[in-house]
C-alpha atoms as a PDB file:
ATOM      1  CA  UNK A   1     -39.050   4.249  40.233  1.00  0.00           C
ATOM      2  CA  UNK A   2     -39.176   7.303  41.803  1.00  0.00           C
ATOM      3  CA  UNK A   3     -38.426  10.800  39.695  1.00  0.00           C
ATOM      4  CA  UNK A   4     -36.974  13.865  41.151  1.00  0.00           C
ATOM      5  CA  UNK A   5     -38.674  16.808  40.772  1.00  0.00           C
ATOM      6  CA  UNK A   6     -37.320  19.056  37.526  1.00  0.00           C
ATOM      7  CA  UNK A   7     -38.426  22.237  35.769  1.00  0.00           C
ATOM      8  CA  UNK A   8     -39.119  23.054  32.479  1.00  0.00           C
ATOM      9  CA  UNK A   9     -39.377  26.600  31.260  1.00  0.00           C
ATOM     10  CA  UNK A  10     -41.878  27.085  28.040  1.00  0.00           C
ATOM     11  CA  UNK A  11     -40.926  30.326  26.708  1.00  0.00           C
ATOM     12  CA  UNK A  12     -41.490  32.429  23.488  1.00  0.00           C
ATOM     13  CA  UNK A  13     -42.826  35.737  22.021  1.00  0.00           C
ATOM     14  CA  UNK A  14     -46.615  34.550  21.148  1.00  0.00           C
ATOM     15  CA  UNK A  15     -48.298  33.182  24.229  1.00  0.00           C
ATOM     16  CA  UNK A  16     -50.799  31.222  22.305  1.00  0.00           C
ATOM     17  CA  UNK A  17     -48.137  29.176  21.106  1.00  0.00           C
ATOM     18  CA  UNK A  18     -46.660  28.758  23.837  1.00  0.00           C
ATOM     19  CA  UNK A  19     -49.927  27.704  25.863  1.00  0.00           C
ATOM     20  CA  UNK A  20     -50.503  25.570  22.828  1.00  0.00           C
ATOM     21  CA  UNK A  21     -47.135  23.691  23.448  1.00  0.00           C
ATOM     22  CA  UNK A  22     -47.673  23.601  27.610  1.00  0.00           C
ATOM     23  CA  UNK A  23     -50.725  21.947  26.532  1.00  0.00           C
ATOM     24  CA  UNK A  24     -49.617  19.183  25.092  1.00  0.00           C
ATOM     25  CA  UNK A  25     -46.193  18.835  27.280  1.00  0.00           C
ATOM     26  CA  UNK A  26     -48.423  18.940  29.932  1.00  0.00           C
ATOM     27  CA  UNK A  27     -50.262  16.170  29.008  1.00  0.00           C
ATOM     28  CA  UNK A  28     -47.285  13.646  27.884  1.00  0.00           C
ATOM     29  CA  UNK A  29     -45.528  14.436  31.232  1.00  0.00           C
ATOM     30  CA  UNK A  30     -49.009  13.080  32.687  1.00  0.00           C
ATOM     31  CA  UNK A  31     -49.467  10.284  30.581  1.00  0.00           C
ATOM     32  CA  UNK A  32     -46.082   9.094  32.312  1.00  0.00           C
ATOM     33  CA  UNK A  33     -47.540   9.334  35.514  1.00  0.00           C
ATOM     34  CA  UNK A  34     -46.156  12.320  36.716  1.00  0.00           C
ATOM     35  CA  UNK A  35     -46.874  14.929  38.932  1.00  0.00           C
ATOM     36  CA  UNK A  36     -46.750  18.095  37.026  1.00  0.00           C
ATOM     37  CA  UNK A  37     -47.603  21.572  38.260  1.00  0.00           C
ATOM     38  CA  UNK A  38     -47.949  24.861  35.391  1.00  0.00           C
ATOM     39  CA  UNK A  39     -46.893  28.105  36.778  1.00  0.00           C
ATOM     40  CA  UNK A  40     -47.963  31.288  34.096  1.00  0.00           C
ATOM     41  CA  UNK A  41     -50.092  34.417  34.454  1.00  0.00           C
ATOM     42  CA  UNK A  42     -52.971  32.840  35.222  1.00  0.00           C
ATOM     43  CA  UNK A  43     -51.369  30.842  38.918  1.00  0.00           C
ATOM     44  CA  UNK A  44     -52.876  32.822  41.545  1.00  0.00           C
ATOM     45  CA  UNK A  45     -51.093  34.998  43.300  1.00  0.00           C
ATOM     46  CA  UNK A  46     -49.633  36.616  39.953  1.00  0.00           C
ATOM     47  CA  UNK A  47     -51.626  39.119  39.267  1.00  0.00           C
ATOM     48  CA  UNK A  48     -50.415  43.132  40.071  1.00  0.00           C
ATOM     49  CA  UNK A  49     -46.435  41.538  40.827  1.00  0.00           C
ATOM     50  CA  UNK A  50     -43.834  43.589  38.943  1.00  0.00           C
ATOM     51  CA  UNK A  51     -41.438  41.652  36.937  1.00  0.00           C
ATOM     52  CA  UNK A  52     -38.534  41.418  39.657  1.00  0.00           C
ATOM     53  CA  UNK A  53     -41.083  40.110  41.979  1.00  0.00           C
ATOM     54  CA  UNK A  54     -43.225  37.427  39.277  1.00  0.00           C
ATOM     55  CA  UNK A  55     -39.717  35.811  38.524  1.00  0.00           C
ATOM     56  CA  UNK A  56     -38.556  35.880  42.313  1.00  0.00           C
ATOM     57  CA  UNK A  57     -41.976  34.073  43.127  1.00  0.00           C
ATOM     58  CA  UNK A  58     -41.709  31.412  40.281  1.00  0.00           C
ATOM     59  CA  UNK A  59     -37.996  30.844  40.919  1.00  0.00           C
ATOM     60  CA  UNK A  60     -39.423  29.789  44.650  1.00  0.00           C
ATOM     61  CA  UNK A  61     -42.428  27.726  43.664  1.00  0.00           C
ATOM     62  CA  UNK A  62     -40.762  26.085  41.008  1.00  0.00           C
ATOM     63  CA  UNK A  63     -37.774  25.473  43.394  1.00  0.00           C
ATOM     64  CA  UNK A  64     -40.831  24.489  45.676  1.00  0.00           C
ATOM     65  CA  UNK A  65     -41.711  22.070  43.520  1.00  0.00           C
ATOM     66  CA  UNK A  66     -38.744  20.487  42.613  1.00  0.00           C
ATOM     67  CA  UNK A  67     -37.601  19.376  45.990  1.00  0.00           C
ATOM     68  CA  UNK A  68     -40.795  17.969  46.202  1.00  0.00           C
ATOM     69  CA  UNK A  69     -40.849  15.662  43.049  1.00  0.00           C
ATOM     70  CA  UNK A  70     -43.172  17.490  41.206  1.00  0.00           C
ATOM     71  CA  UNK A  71     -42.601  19.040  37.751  1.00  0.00           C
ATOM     72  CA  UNK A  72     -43.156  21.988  37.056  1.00  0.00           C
ATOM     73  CA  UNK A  73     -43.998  23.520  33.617  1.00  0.00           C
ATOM     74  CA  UNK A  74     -43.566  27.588  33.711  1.00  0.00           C
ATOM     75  CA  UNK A  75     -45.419  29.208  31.273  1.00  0.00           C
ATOM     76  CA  UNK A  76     -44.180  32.748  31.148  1.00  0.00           C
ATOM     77  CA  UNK A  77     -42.023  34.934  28.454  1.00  0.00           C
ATOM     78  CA  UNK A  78     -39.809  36.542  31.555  1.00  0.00           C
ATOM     79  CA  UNK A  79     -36.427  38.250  30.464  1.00  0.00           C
ATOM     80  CA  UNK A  80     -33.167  36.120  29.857  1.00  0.00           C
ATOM     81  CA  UNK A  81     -31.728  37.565  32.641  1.00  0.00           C
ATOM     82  CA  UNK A  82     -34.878  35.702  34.681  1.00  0.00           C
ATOM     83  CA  UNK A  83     -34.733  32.666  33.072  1.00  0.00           C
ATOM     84  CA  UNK A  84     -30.385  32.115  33.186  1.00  0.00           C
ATOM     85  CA  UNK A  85     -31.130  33.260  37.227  1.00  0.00           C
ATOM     86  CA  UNK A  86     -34.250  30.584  37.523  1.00  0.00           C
ATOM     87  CA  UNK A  87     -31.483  28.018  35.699  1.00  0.00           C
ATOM     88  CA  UNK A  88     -28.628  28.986  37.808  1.00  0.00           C
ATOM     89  CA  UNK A  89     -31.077  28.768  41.275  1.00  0.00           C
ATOM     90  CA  UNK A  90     -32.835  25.629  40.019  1.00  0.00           C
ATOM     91  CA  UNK A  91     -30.157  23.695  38.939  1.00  0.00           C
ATOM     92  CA  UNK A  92     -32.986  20.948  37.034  1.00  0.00           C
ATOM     93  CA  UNK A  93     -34.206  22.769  34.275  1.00  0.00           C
ATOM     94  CA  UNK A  94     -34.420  22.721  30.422  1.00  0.00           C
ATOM     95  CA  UNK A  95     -35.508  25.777  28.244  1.00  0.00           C
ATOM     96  CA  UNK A  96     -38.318  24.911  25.654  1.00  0.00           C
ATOM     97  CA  UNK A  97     -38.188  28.058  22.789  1.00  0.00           C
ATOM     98  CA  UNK A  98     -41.339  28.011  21.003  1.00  0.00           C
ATOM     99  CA  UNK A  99     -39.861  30.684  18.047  1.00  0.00           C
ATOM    100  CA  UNK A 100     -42.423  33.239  16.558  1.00  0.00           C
ATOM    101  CA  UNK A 101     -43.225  36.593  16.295  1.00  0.00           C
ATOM    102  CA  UNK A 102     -42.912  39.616  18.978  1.00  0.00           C
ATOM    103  CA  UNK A 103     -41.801  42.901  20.062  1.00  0.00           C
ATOM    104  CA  UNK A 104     -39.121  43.262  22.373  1.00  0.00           C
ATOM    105  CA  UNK A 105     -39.019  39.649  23.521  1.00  0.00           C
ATOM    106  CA  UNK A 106     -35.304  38.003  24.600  1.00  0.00           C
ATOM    107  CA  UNK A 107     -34.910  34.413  22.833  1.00  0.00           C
ATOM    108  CA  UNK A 108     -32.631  32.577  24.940  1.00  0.00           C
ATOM    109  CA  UNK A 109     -29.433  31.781  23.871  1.00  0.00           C
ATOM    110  CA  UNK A 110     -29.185  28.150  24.043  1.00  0.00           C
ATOM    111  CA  UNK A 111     -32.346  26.498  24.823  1.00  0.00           C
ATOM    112  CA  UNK A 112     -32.296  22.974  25.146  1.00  0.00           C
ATOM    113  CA  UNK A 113     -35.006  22.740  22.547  1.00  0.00           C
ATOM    114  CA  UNK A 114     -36.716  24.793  19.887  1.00  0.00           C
ATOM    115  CA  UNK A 115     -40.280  24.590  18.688  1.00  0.00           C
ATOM    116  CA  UNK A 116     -41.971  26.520  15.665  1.00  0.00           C
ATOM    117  CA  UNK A 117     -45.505  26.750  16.585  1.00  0.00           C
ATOM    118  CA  UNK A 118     -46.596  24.609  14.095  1.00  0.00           C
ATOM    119  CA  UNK A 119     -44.518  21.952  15.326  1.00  0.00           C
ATOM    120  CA  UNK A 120     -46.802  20.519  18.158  1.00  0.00           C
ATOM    121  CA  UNK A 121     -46.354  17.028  18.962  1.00  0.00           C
ATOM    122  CA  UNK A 122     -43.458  16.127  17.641  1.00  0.00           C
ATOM    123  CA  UNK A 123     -41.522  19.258  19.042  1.00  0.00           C
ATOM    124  CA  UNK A 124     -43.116  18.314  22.515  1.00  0.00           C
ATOM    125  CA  UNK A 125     -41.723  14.888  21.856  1.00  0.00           C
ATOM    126  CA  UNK A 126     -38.471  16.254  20.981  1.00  0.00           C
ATOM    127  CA  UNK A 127     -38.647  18.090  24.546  1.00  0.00           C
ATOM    128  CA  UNK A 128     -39.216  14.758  26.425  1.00  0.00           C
ATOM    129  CA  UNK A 129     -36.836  13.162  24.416  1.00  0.00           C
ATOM    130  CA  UNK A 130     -34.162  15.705  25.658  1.00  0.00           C
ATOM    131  CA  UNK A 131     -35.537  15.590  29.454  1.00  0.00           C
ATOM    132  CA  UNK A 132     -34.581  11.665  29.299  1.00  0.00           C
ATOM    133  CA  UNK A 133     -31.148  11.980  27.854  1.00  0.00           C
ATOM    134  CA  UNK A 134     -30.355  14.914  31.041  1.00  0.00           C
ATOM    135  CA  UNK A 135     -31.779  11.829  32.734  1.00  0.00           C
ATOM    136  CA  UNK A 136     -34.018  14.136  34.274  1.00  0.00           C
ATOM    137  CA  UNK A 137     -37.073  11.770  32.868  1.00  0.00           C
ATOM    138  CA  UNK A 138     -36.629   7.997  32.986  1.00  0.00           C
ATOM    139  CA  UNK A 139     -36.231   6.703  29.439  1.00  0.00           C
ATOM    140  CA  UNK A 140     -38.999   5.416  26.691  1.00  0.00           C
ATOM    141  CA  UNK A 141     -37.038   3.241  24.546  1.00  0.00           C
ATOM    142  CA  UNK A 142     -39.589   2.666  22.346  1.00  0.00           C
ATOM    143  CA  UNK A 143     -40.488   5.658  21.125  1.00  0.00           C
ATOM    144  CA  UNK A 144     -37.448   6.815  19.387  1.00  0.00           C
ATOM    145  CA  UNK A 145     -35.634   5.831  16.196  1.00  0.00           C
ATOM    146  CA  UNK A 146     -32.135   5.610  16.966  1.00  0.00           C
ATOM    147  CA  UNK A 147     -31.774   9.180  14.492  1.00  0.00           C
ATOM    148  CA  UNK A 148     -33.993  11.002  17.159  1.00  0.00           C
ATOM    149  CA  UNK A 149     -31.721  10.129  19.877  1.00  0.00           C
ATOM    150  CA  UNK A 150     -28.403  10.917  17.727  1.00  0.00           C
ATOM    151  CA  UNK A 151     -30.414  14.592  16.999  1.00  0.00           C
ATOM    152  CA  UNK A 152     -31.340  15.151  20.449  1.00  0.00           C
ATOM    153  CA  UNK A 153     -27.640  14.368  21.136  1.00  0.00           C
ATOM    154  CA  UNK A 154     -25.830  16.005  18.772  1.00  0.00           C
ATOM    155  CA  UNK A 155     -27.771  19.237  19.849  1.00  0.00           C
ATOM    156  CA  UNK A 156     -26.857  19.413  23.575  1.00  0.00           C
ATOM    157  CA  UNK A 157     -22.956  18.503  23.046  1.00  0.00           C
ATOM    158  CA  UNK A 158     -22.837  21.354  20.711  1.00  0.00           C
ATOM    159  CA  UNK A 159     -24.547  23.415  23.627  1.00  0.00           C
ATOM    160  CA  UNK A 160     -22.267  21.957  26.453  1.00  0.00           C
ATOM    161  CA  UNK A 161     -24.474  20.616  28.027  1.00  0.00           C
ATOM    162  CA  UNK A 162     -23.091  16.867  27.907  1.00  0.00           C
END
């Protein structure tokens, strides 16, 4: 079966969480035999771009990407207003929250999951979960009680986004 190309955008105020979290996503998207491609500070080309032009590049590799049937994981705080944009331009996108501690970050406003930091695994398998029901991942029946998939459910109706 082939799988179209999606994004998912890792965000929160403490980037070792967050790394912590692209870690392991990283690896379960893998361990489905996907191609999977991280974009954060450390993708070359970053380094010395101001923010306008970091999010305009990431929107375009990610879109890049995409089109191509690759995932790609971004690993990078940017603003709301960067993030709705990348979602509006992308189209194929979830927003992973990993809540914790900063100053002056911008949680988003509806992400289509939310990880505390010491969640790990099973928020990461919360994440897939919720890539599968957006169809966006080809299902896994077996690794979810019928509750998970009622949770995962429940949370994107109230969000609109079924």
């Amino acid at each position: 079966m082939s799988v179209l190309g999606f994004t998912v955008w890792v965000t929160g105020p403490d980037a070792r969480a967050v790394d912590d979290v692209v870690a392991i996503l990283v690896g379960g998207l893998i361990g489905r035999q996907l191609a999977v491609e991280t974009i954060d500070a450390r993708t070359p080309g970053m380094a010395g771009l101001d923010a306008e032009a970091a999010a305009a590049a990431v929107v375009l590799a990610a879109g890049l990407l995409t089109r191509h049937g690759i995932v790609s994981v971004i690993a990078l705080p940017g603003s709301r207003a960067v993030r709705d944009r990348a979602r509006a331009d992308l189209g194929r996108m979830i927003e992973v929250y990993v809540p914790g501690e900063g100053p002056g970050y911008e949680p988003p406003e509806r992400p289509e999951v939310e990880i505390a930091a010491s969640d790990g695994v099973p928020g990461v398998e919360r994440a897939l979960r919720t890539l599968e029901v957006l169809r966006l991942l080809p299902r896994d029946e077996a690794r979810y009680s019928e509750e998970e998939e009622r949770e995962v459910i429940k949370r994107l109706k109230a969000f609109g986004y079924l």
